[in-house]
Protein backbone atom coordinates (compact mmCIF):
# COMPACT_ATOMS: atom_id res chain seq x y z
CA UNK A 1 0.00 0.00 0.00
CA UNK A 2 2.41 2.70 0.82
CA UNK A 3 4.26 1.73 -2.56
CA UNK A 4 1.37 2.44 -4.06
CA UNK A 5 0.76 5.32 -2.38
CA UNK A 6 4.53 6.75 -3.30
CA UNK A 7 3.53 6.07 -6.97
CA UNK A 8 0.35 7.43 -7.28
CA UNK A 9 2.23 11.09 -5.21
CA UNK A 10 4.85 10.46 -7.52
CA UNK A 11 2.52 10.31 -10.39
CA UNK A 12 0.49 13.84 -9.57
CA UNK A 13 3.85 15.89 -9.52
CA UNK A 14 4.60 14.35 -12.80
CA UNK A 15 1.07 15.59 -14.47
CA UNK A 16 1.54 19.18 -12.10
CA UNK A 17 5.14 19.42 -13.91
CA UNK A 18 4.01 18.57 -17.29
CA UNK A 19 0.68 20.51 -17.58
CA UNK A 20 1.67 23.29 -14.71
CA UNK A 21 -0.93 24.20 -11.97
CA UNK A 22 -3.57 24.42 -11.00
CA UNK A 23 -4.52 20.84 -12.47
CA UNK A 24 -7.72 19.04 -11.39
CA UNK A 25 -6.46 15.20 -12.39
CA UNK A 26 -10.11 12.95 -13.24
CA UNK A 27 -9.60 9.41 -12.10
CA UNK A 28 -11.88 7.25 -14.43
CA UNK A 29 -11.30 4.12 -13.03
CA UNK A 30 -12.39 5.44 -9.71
CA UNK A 31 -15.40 6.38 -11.59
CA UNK A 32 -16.16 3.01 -12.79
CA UNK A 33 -15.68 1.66 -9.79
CA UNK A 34 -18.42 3.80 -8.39
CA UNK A 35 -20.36 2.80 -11.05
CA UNK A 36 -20.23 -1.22 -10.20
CA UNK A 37 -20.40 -0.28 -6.53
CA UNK A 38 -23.50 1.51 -7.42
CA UNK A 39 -25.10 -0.80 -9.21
CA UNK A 40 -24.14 -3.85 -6.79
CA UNK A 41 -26.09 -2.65 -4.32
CA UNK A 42 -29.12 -1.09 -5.24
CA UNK A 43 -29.52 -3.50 -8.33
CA UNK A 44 -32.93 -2.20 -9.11
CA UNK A 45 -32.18 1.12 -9.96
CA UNK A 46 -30.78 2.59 -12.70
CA UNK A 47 -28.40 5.67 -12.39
CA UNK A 48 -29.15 8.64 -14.30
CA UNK A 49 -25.58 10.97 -13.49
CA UNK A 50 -26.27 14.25 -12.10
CA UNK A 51 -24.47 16.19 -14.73
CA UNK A 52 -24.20 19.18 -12.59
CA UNK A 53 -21.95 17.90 -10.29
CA UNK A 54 -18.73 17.40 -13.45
CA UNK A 55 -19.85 18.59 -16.92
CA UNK A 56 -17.01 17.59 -18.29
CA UNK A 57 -18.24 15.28 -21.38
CA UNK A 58 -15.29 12.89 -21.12
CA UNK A 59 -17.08 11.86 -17.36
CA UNK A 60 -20.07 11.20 -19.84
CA UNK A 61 -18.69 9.26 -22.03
CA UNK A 62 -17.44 6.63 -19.35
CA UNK A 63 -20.21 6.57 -17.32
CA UNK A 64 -22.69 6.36 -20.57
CA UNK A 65 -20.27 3.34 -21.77
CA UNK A 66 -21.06 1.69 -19.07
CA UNK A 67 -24.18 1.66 -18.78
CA UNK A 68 -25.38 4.94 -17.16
CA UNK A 69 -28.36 7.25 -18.06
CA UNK A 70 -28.19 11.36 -17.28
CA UNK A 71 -29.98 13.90 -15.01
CA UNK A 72 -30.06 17.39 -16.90
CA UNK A 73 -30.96 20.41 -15.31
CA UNK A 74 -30.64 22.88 -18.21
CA UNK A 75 -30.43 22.93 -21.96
CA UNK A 76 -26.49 23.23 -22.15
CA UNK A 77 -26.18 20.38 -19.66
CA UNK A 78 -28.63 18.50 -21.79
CA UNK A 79 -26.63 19.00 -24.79
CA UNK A 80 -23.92 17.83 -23.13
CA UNK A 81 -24.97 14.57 -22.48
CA UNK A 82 -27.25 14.43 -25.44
CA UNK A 83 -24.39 14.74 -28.20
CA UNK A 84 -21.99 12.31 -26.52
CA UNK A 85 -24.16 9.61 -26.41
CA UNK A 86 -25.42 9.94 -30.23
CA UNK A 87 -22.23 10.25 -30.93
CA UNK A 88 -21.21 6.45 -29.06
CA UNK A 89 -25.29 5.03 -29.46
CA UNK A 90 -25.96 2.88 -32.66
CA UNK A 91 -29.51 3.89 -32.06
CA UNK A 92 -32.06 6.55 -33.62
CA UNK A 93 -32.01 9.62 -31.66
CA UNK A 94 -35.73 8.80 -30.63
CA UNK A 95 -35.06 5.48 -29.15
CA UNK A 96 -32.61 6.30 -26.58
CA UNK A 97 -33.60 10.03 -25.09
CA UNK A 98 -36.65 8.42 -22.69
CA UNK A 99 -34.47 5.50 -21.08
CA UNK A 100 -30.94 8.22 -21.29
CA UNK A 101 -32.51 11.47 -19.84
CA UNK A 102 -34.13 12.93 -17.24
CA UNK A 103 -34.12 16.52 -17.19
CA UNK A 104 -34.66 17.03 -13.63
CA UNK A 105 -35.00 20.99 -13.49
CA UNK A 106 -38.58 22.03 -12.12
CA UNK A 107 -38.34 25.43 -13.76
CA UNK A 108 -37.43 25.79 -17.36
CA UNK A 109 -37.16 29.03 -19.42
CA UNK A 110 -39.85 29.18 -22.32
CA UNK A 111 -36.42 28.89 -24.83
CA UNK A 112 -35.54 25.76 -22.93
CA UNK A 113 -38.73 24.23 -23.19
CA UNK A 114 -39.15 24.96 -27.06
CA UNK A 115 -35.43 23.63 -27.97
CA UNK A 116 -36.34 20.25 -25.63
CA UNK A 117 -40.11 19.47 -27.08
CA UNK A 118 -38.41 17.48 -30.63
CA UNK A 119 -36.51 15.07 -28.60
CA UNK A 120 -39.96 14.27 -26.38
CA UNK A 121 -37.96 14.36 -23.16
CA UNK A 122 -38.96 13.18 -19.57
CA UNK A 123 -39.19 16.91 -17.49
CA UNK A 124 -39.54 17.49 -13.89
CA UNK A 125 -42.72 19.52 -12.90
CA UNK A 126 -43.80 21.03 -9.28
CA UNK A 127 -46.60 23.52 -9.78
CA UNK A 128 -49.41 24.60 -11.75
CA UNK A 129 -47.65 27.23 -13.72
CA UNK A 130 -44.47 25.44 -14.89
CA UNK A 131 -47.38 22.39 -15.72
CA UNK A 132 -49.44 25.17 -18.15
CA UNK A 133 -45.78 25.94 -19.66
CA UNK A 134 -45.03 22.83 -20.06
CA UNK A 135 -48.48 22.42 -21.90
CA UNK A 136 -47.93 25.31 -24.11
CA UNK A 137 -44.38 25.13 -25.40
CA UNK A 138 -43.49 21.46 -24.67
CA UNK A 139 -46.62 19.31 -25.13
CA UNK A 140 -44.50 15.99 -26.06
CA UNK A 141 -42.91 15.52 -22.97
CA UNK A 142 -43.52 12.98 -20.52
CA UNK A 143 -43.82 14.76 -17.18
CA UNK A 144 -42.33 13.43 -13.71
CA UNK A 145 -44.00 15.26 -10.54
CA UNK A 146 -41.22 16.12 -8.05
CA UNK A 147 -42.66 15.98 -4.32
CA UNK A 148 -41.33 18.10 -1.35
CA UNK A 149 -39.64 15.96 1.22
CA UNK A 150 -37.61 15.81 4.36
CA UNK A 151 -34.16 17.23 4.25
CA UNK A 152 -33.10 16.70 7.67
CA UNK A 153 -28.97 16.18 8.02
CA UNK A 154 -28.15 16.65 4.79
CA UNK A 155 -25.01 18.95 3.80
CA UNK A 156 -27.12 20.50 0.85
CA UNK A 157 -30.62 21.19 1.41
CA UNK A 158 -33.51 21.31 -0.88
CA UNK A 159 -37.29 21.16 -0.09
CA UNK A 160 -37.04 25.07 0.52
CA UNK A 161 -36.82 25.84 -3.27
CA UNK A 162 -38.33 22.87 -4.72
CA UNK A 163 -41.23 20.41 -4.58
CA UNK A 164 -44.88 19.79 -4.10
CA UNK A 165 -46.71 19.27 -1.02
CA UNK A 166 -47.55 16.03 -0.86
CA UNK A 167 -51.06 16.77 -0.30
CA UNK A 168 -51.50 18.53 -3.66
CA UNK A 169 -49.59 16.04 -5.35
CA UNK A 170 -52.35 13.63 -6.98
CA UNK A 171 -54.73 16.76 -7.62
CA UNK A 172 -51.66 17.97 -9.93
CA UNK A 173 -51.21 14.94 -11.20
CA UNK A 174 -54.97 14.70 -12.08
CA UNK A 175 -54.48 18.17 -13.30
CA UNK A 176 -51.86 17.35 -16.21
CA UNK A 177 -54.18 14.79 -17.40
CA UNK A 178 -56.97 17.43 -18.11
CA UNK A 179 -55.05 19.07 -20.15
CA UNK A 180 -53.33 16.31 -22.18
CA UNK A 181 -50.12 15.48 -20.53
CA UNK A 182 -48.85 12.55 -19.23
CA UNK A 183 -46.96 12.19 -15.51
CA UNK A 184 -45.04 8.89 -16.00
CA UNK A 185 -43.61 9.45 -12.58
CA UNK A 186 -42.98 11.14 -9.10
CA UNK A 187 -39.64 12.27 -7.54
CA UNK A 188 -37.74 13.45 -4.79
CA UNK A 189 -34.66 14.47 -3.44
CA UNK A 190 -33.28 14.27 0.13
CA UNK A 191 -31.10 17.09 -0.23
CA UNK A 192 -27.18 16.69 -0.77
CA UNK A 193 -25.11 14.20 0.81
CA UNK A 194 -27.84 12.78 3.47
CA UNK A 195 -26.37 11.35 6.63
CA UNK A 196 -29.86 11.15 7.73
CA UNK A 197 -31.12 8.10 5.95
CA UNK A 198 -34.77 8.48 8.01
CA UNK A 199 -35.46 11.09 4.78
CA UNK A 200 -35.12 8.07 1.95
CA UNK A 201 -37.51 6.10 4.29
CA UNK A 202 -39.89 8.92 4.95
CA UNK A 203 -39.48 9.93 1.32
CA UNK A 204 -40.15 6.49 0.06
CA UNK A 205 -43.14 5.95 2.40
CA UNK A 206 -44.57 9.62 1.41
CA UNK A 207 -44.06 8.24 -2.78
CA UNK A 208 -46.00 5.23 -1.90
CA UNK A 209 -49.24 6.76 -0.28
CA UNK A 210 -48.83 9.22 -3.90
CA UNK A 211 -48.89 5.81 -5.61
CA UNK A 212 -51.80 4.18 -4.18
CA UNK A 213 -54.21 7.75 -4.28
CA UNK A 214 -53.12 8.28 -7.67
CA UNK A 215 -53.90 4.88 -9.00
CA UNK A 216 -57.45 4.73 -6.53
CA UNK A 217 -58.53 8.04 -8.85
CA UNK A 218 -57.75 6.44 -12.11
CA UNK A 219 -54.51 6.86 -13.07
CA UNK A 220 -51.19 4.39 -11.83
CA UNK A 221 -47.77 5.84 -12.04
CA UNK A 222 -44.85 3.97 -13.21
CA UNK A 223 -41.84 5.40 -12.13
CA UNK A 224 -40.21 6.62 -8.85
CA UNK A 225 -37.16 8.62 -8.67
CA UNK A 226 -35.28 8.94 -5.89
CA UNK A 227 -32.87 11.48 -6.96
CA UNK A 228 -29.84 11.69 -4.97
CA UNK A 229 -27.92 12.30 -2.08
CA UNK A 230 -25.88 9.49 -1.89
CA UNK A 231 -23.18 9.92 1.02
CA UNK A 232 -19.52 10.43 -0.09
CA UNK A 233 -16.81 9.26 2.78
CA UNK A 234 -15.58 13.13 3.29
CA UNK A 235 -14.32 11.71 6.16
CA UNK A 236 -15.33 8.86 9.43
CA UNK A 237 -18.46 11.17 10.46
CA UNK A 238 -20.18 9.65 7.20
CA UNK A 239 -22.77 6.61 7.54
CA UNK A 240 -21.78 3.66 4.75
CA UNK A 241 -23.38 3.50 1.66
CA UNK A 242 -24.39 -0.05 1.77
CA UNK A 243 -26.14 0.33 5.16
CA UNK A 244 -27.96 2.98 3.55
CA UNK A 245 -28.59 0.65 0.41
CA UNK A 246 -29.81 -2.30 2.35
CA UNK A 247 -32.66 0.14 3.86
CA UNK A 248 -33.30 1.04 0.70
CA UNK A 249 -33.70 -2.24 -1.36
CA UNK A 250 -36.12 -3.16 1.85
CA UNK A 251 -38.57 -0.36 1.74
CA UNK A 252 -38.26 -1.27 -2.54
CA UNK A 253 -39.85 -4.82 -2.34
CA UNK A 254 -42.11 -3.72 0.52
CA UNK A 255 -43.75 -0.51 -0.54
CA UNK A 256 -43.02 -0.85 -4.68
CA UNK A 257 -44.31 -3.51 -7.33
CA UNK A 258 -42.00 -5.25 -9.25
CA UNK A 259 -42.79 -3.77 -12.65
CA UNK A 260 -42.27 -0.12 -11.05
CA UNK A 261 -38.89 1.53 -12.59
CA UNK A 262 -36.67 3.15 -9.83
CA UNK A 263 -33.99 5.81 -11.09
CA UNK A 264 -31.56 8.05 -9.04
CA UNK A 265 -29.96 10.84 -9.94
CA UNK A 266 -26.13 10.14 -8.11
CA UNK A 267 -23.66 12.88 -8.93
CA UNK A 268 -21.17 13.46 -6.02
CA UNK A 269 -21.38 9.56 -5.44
CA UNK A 270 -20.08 9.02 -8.65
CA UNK A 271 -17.28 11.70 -9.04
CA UNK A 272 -16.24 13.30 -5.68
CA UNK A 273 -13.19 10.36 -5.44
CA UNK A 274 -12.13 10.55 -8.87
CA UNK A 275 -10.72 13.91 -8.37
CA UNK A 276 -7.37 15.27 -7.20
CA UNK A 277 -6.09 18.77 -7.46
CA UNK A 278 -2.41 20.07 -7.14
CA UNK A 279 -2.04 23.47 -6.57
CA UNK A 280 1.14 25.65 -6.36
CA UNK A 281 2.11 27.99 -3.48
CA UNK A 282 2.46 31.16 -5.27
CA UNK A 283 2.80 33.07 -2.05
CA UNK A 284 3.56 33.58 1.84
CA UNK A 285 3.88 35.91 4.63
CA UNK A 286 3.00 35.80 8.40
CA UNK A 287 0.28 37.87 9.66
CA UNK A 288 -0.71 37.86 13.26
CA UNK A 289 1.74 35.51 13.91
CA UNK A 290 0.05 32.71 11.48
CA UNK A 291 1.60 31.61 8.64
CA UNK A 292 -0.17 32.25 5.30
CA UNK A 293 0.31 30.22 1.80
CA UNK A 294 -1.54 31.92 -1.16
CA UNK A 295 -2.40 29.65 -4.06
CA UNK A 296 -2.93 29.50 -7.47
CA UNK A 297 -6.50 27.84 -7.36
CA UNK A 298 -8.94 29.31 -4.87
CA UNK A 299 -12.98 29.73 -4.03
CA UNK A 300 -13.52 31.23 -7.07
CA UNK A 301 -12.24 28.01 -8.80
CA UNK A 302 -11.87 24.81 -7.83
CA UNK A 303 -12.84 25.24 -4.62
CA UNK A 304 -15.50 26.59 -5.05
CA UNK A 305 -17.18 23.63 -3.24
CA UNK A 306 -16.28 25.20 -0.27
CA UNK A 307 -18.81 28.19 -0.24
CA UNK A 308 -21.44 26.28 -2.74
CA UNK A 309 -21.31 22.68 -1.56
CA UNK A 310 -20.35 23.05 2.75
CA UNK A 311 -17.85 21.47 2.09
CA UNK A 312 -14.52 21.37 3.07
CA UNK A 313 -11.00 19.58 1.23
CA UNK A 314 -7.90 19.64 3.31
CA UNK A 315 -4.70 20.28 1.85
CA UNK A 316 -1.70 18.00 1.70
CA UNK A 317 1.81 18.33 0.99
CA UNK A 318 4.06 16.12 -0.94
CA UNK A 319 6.97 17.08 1.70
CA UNK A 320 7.56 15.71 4.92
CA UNK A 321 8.05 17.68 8.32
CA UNK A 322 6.20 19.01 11.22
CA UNK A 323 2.64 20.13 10.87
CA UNK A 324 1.55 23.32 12.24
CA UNK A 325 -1.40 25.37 11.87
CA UNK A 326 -1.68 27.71 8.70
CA UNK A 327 -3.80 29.88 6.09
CA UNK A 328 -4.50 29.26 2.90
CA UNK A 329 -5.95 31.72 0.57
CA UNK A 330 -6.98 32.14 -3.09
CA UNK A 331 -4.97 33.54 -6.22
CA UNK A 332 -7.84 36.93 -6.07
CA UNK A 333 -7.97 39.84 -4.69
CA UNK A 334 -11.28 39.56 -2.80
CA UNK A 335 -10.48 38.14 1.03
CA UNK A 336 -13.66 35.70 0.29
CA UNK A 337 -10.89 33.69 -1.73
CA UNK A 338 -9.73 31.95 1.27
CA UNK A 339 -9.52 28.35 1.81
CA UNK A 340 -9.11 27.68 5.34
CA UNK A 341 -7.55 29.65 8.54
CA UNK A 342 -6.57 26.27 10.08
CA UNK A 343 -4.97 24.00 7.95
CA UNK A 344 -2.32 21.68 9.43
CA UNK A 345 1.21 21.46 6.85
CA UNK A 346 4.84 21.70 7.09
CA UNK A 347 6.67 24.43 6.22
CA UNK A 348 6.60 25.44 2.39
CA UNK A 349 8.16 28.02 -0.03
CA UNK A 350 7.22 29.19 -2.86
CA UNK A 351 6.58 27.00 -5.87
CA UNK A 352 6.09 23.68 -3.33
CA UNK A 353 3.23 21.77 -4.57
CA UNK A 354 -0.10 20.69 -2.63
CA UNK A 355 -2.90 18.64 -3.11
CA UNK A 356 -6.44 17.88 -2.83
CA UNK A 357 -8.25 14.99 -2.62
CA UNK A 358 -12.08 13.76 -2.97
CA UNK A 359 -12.38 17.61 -5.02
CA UNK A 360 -14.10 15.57 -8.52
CA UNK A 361 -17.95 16.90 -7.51
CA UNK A 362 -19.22 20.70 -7.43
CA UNK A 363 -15.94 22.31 -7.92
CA UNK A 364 -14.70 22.81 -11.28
CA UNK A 365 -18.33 22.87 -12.66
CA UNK A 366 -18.13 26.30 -10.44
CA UNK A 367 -15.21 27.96 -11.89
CA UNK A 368 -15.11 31.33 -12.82
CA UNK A 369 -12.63 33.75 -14.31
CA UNK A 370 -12.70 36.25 -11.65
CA UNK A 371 -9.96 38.54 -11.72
CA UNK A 372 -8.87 36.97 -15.08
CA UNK A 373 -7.40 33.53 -13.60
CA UNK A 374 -8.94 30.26 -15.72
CA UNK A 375 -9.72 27.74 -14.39
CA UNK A 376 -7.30 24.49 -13.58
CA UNK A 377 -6.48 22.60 -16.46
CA UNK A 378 -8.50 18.83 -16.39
CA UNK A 379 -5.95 15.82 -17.05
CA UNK A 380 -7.96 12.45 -17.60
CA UNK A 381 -6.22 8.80 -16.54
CA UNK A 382 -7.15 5.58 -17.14
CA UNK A 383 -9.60 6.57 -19.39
């Protein structure tokens, strides 16, 4: 293991010397890994990729090669995923955008909707206004009703902005069918990596009494998506996966016939692992007696995660020594470019290398140019 380890250190500096810094490196074995984990354990759904959490369309093309359909939330994203797999399908266009994508945004611009009614998509839907749009500038689209659940303990929540009550649900549902539209399904989301797995079960149990009342007043729904939420181990604080997954291939067989279709929308469970950055020291001084390193990726860019995600990715260095408590800052000039005010390294100068792991979800897909510095470069292995 700690051979292993030396290589795969060894093996970042190499890619931060050849491409320069910042470089975000994209693991894609660690990706299919995720992938088979995935799909081991919760072997009766299928995984539509949250494209928002890594755009980047070579991501796409691995996860769509093996097997994996897409959650969209706009008509870029869609394009995204829609052009790769044409591009790698043998299949008519028509045949493959029901099963393929999900675009899972419950407000869509009038432009959006017009561009996405030829390819007949599956949309998300929460309220009688985005239902008469839908109507009106989308009418082939297959319509999936997202419900308002619990969020409780989750890093990222989001029943504040999103979802029906479940007590208007079927009367919305009822409601698309006066007018001519179709709702195929009903979804939810427990908010952003749930350590509270109570909110799948409540969800699940909340999707089930939808189920029944819809199908008592004459119409049967035949999928549920859970969307996602999927924990990430960040670090030991975060419940396991496949405890998570046994609950939730349980409450499957018990509250959901067999013929039902269950899809989930994982993004950081798929991603967050397979990415590494390095990032230079381009900077350092000592102010109130705390030693400060300044960066050449910062909260404008990679880590972005850190002010749009809660979360948090510590920094290591490829040198040895004692550890003691230190800044770290952004390449900008705005002081809300700082990465932490208590990270533990050794001593470093200027142009010493760091690195951070578990940084492959909600980071780069942030990036901005602020202040004129790009974004890191992406480097792809074991594609």
């Amino acid at each position: 293991m700690a051979n292993r380890s030396s290589k795969w250190l060894e093996s970042l500096k190499r890619i931060a010397h050849k491409n320069g810094t910042p470089v975000l490196i994209i693991d894609h074995e660690k990706i299919r890994q995720n992938y088979k984990e995935f799909k081991a354990e919760l072997p009766r759904v299928q995984a539509y990729y949250a494209v928002k959490a890594n755009p980047n369309p070579e991501i796409v093309k691995t996860l769509y090669k093996i097997g994996a359909s897409f959650d969209v939330a706009s008509f870029p994203e869609f394009m995204i995923a829609y052009k790769n797999i044409k591009h790698l399908s043998k299949k008519a266009q028509q045949d493959f955008i029901w099963d393929k994508i999900i675009y899972a945004n419950t407000i869509k611009q009038v432009e959006t909707l017009h561009k996405l009614d030829q390819y007949k998509p599956l949309v998300t839907f929460d309220n009688i206004e985005e239902l008469k749009k839908i109507k009106k500038h989308c009418p082939h689209a297959g319509l999936v009703l997202r419900i308002r659940v619990p969020n409780t303990g989750s890093m990222v929540e989001l029943s504040s902005k999103f979802g029906a009550h479940p007590g208007e649900a079927v009367d919305l549902i009822l409601e698309a069918l006066a007018v001519g539209l179709v709702v195929e399904g009903l979804s939810f989301h427990v908010g952003s990596q749930c350590n509270n797995f109570e909110n799948y079960m409540q969800a699940l149990q909340i999707s089930a009494s939808i189920f029944k009342e819809s199908e008592s007043r004459g119409h049967k729904i035949k999928i549920i998506d859970i969307g996602g939420g999927f924990p990430v181990k960040y670090n030991n604080k975060v419940r396991s996966f496949k405890l998570l997954a046994r609950k939730l291939n349980v409450e499957f067989d018990r509250l959901f016939a067999k013929d039902i279709e269950i899809l989930a929308e994982p993004g950081r469970f798929m991603v967050a692992n397979a990415g590494t950055l390095v990032t230079k020291v381009i900077g350092k001084a000592v102010r109130d007696g705390k030693t400060c390193y300044y960066l050449d990726d910062g909260l404008y860019h990679t880590f972005s995660g850190i002010a749009f995600d809660h979360c948090q990715y510590p920094l290591k260095s490829f040198k040895d020594g004692e550890k003691k408590v230190c800044a770290a800052f952004g390449p900008t000039c705005d002081a809300l470019d700082t990465i932490s005010l208590a990270e533990e390294l050794p001593d470093l100068e200027l142009e010493d290398l760091v690195y951070a792991e578990n940084i492959g979800a909600y980071s780069i897909a942030s990036s901005t140019y602020f202040n004129g510095f790009p974004p890191a470069k992406v480097v792809h292995i074991n594609k």
